[in-house]
Protein backbone atom coordinates (compact mmCIF):
# COMPACT_ATOMS: atom_id res chain seq x y z
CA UNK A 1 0.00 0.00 0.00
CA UNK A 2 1.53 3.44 -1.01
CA UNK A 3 2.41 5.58 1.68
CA UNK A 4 1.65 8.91 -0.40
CA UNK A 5 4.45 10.58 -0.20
CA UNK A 6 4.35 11.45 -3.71
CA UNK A 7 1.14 13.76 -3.02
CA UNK A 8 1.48 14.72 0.56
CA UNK A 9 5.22 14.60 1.45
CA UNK A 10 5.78 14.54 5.24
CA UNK A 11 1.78 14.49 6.09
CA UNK A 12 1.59 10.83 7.48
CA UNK A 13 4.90 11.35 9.38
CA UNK A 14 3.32 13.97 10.86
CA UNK A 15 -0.14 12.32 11.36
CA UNK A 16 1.81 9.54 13.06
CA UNK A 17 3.48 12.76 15.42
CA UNK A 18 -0.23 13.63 16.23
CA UNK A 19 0.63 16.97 14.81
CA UNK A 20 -1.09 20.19 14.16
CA UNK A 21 -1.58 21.91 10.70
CA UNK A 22 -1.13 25.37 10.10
CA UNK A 23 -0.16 27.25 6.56
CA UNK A 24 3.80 28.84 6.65
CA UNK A 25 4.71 31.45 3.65
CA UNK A 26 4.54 28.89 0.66
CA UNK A 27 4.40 26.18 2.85
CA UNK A 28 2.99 23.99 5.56
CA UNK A 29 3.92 23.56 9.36
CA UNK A 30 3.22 20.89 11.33
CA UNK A 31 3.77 21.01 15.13
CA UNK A 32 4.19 18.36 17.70
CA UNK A 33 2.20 18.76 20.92
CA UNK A 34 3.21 20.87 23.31
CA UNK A 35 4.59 18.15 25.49
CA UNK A 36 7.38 17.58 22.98
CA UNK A 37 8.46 21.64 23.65
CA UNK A 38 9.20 23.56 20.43
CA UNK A 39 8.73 21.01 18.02
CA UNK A 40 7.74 20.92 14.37
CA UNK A 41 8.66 20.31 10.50
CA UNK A 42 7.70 22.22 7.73
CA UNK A 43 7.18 20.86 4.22
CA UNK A 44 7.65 23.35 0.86
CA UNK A 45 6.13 21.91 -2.39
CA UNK A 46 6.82 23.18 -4.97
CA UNK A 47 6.52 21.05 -8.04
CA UNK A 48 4.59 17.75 -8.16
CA UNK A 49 6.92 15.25 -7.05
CA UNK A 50 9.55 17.64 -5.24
CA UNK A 51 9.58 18.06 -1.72
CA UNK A 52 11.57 20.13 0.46
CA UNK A 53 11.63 20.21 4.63
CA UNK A 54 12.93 21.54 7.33
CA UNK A 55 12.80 19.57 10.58
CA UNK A 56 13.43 20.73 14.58
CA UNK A 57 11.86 18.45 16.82
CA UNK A 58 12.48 15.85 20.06
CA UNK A 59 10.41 12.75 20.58
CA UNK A 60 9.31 11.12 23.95
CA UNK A 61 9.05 7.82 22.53
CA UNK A 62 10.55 6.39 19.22
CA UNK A 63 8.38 6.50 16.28
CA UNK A 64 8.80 4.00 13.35
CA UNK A 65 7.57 4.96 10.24
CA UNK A 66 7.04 1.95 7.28
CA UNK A 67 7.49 4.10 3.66
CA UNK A 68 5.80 2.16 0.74
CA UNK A 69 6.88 4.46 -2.10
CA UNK A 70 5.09 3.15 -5.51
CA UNK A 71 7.24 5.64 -7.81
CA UNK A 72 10.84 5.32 -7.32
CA UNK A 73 12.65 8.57 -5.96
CA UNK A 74 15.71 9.85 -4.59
CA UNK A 75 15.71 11.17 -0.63
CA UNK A 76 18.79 13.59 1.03
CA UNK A 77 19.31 14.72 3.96
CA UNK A 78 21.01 16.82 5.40
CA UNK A 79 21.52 15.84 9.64
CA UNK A 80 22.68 18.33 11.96
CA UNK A 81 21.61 16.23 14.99
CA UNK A 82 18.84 12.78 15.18
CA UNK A 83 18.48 9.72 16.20
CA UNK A 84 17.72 8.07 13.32
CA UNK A 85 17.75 5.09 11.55
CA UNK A 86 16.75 3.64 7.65
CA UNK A 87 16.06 -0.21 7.60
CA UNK A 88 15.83 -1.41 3.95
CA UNK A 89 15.52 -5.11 3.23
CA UNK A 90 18.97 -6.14 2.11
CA UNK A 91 20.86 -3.86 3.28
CA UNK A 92 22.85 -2.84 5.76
CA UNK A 93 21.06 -0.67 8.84
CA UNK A 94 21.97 2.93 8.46
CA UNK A 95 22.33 5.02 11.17
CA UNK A 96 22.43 8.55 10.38
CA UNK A 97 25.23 10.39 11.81
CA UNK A 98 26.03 14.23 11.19
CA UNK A 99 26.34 15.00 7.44
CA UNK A 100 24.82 14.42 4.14
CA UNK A 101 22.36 11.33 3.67
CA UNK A 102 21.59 9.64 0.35
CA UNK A 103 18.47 6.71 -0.31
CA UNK A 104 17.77 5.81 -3.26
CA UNK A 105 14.20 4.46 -3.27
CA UNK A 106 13.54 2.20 -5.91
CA UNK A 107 9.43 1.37 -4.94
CA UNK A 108 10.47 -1.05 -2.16
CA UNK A 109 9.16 -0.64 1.25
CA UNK A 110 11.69 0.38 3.83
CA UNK A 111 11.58 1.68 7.47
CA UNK A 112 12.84 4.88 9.42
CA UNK A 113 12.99 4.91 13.13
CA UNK A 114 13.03 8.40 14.79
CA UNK A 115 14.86 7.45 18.20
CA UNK A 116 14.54 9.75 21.51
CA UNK A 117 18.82 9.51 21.99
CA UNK A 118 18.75 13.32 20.57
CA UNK A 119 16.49 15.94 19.10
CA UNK A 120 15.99 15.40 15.15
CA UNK A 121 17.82 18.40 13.58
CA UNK A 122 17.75 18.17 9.33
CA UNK A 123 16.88 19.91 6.40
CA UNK A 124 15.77 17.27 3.50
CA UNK A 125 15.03 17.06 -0.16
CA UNK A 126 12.73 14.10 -1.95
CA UNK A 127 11.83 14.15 -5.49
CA UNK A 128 10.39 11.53 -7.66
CA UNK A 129 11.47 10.13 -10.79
CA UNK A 130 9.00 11.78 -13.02
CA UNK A 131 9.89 15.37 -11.63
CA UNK A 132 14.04 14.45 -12.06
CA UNK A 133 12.83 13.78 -15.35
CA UNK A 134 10.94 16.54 -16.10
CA UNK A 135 13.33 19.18 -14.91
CA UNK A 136 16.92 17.06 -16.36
CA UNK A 137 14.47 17.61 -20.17
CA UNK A 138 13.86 21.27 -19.28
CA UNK A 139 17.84 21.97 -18.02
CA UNK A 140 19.49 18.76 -19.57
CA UNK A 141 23.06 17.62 -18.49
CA UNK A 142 26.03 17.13 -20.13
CA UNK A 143 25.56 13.69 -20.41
CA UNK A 144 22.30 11.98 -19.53
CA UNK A 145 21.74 11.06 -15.84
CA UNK A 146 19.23 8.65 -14.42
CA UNK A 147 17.91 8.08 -11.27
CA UNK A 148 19.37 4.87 -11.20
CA UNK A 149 22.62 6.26 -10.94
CA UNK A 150 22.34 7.73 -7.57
CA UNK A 151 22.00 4.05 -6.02
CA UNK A 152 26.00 3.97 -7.11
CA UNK A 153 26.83 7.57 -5.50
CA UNK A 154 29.48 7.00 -2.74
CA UNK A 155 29.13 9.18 0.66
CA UNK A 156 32.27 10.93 -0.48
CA UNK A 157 30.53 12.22 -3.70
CA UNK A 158 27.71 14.17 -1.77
CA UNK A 159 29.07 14.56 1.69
CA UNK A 160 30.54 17.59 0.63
CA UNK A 161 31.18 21.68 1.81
CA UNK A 162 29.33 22.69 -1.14
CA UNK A 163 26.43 20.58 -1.11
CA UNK A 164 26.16 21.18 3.28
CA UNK A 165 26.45 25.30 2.30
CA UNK A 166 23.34 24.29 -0.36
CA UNK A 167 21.32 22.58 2.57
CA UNK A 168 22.22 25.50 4.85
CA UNK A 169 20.93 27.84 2.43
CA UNK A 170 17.72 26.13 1.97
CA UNK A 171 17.05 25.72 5.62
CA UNK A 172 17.12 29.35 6.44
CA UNK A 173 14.67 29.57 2.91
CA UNK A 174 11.95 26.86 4.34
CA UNK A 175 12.08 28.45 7.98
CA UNK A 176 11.30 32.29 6.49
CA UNK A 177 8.02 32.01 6.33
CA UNK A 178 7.27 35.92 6.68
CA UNK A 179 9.40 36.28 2.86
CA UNK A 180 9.34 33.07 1.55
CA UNK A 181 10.91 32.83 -1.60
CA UNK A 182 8.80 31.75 -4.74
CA UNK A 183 8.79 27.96 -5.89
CA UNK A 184 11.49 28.79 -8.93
CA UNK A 185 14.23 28.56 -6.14
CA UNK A 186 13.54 25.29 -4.80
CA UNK A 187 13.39 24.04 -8.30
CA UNK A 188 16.43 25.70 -9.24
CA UNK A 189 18.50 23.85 -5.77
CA UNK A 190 17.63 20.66 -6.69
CA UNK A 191 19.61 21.31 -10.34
CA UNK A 192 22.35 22.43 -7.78
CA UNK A 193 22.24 19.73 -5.75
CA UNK A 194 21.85 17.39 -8.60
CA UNK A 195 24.74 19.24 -10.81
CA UNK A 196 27.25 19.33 -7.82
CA UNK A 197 26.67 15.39 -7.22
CA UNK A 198 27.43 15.02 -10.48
CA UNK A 199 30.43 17.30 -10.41
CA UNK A 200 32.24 15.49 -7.72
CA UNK A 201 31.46 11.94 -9.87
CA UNK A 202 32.92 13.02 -12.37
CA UNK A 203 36.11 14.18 -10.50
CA UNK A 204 36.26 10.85 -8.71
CA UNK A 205 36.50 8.94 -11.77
CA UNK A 206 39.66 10.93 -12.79
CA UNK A 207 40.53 10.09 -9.80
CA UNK A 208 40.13 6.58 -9.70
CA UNK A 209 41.75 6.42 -13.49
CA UNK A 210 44.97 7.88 -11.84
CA UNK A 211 45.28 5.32 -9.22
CA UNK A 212 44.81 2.96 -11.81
CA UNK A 213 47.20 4.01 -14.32
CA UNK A 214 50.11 4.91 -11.42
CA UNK A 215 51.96 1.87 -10.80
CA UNK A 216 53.56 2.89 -7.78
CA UNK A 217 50.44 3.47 -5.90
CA UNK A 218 50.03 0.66 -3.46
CA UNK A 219 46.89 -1.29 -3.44
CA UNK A 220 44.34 -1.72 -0.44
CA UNK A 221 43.73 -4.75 0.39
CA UNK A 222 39.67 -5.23 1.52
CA UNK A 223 40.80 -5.72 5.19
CA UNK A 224 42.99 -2.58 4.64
CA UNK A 225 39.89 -0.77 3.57
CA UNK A 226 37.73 -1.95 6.54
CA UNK A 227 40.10 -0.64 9.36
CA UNK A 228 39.82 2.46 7.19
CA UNK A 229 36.01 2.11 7.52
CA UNK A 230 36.68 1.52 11.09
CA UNK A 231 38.82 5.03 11.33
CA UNK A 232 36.36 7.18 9.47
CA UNK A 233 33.05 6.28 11.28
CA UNK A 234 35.16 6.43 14.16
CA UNK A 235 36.14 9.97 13.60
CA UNK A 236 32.57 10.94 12.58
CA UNK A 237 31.09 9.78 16.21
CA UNK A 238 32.60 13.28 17.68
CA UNK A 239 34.50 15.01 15.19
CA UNK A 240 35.00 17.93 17.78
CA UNK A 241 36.77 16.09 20.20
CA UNK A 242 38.06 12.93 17.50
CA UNK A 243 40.51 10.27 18.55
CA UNK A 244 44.42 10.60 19.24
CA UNK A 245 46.69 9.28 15.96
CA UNK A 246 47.61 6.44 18.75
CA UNK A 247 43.70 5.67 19.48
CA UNK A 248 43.43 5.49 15.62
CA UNK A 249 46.86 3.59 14.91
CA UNK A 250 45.10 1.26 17.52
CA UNK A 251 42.20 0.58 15.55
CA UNK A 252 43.41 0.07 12.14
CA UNK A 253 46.23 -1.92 13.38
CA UNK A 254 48.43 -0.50 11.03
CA UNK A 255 51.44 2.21 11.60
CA UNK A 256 50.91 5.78 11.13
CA UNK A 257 52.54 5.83 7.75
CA UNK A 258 50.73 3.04 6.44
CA UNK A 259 47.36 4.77 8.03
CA UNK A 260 48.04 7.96 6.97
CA UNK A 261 48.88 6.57 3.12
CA UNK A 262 46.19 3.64 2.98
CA UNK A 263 43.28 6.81 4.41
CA UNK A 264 44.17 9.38 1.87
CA UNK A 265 44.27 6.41 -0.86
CA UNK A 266 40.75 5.36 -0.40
CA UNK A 267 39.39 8.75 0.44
CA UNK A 268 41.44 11.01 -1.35
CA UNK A 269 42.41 13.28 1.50
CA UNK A 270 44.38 13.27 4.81
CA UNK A 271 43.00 12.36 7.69
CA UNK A 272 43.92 15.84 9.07
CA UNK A 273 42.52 17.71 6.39
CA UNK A 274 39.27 15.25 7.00
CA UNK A 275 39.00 16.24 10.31
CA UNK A 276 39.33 19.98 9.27
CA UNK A 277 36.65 19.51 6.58
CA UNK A 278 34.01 18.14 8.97
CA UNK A 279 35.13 20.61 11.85
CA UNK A 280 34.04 23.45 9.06
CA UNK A 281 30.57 21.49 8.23
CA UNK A 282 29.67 21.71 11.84
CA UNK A 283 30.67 25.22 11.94
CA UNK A 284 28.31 26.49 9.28
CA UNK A 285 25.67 24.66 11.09
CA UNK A 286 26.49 26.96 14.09
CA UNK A 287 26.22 30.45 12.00
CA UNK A 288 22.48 29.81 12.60
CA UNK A 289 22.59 30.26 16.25
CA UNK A 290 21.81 33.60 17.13
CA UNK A 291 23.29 33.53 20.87
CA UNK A 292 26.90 32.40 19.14
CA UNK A 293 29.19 34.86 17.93
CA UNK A 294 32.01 33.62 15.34
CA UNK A 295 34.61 33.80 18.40
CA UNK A 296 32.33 31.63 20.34
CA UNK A 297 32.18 28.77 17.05
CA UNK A 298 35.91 29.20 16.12
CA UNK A 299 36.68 28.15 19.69
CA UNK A 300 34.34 25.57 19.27
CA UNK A 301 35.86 23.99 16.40
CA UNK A 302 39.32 24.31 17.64
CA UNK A 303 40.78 27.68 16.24
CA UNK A 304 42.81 30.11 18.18
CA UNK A 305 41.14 32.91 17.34
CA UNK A 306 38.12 34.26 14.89
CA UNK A 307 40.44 35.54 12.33
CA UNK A 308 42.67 32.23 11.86
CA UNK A 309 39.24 30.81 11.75
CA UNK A 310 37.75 33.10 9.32
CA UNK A 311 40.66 32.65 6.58
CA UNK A 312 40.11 28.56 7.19
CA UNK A 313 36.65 29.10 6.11
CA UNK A 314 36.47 31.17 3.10
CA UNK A 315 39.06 28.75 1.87
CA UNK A 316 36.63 25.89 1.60
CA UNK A 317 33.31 28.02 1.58
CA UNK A 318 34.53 30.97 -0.29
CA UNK A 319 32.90 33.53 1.99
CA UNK A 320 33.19 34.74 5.46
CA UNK A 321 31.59 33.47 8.14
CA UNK A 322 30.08 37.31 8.71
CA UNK A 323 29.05 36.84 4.90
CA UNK A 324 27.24 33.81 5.64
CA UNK A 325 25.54 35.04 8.47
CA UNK A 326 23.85 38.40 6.54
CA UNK A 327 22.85 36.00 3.58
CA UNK A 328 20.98 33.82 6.22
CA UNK A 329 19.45 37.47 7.75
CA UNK A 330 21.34 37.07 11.02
């Protein structure tokens, strides 16, 4: 039985939340009950199969939700906090850390289960195959893309500064519901979303055709590449406070040469700049808390000082923190 997302976006998740319905700008709000505090989502629709929400909210109890999508689609998020978990037949449990979120749904059921560990904290895009369709025939690509594509996207690919600053940009757009902008930008971020995606695929397969054609380049061996597995989720769990190069040498039971070589290998960066790269993710996220000044978030993220900070920033996001900030209306 289809679940209706197609039509009504997040309206059964929200039935399920007993929540109220009230009209936002170009948009719709749904809150909790007032048990669960200041709680709520809001959906934006604005083409027929193309959904956009924003989501702030804390459960007292978990909530599992059973999707039956008849028309296949593509669903990212973008998590700055949750307890939350996708269960597809098949596959491997997913638990959604920090970052950017890909599922590919190909009309199979699947599950989500909204735990009560942390309040849910994301900003998410779904659109259907007929409305990827109709917009890649409107603004066509280079080369053709299909939806079945996506369902070969590594995390890598779309966990990205560029595609969090997109997310970030839409969240403060879906929570301005005084000047809401009109539908043509919502249609015009998922070509952006879709284009960079694509961008960084095509980047990784030069990539990947350079380690193939160097002969020096050692190879990873699959064990190899599951400590490094091991290493990465380990740094995502707190990338604030992330483990020593001994608690990591530890855990891939491998040197720190061999570490250091076999981690920018598979992921085509250090595991310092990593760390720097998610430290920066999490700091955009902060720009949107009013009660934080940028001295306050570069200490957080482990600068010295708001100017050292500052030139770290605009040399991944291209803009100033301060920037930011005024194009959010802070």
């Amino acid at each position: 039985m289809d679940t209706n997302e197609y039509l009504t976006g997040n309206a059964g998740l929200a039935g399920q939340l007993s929540c109220s319905t009230r009209d936002f700008g170009n948009g719709v709000l749904y809150g909790l009950p007032p048990r669960n505090g200041n709680s709520w989502l809001v959906d934006i629709h604005p083409a027929t199969g193309l959904f956009f929400t924003d989501v702030y909210f804390t459960l007292l109890e978990p909530v599992v939700r059973e999707y039956q999508m008849e028309q296949p689609g593509l669903w990212l998020w973008s998590v700055a906090r949750g307890d939350i978990t996708i269960v597809e037949n098949g596959k491997k449990t997913r638990k959604l850390e920090p970052g950017i979120h890909a599922l590919v749904n190909q009309g199979k059921p699947f599950k989500i289960i909204y735990g009560t560990d942390q309040p849910m904290w994301y900003t998410s895009m779904l659109v259907f195959r007929d409305c990827l369709d109709r917009y890649l025939k409107a603004h066509p690509l280079e080369s053709p893309f299909y939806l079945a594509e996506a369902a070969c996207w590594k995390p890598f690919q779309y966990n990205t500064p560029d595609v969090v600053m997109v997310f970030e940009q839409l969240k403060y757009a879906i929570r301005n519901g005084d000047a809401p902008p009109p539908f043509m930008y919502y249609e015009s971020k998922l070509g952006e979303l879709l284009s960079l995606i694509v961008r960084n695929m095509q980047y990784q397969d030069l990539w990947e055709d350079y380690l193939k054609k160097n002969r020096n380049q050692k190879h990873l061996t699959y064990q190899n590449r599951k400590y490094i597995w091991k290493v990465k989720e380990e740094l995502d769990k707190n990338i604030l406070q992330p483990p020593s190069m001994e608690q990591l040498i530890v855990l891939a039971e491998m040197g720190a040469t061999k570490l250091r070589q076999s981690f920018k290998l598979w992921y085509g960066i250090t595991i310092a700049e990593y760390i720097r790269q998610e430290k920066l993710k999490h700091a955009l996220r902060l720009l949107s808390v009013d009660d934080l000044s940028i001295s306050n978030i570069a200490a957080t993220v482990g600068y010295e000082s708001a100017s050292k900070f500052a030139l770290a920033f605009k040399k991944v996001y291209h803009v100033t923190p301060s920037e930011v900030r005024k194009s959010f209306l802070i």
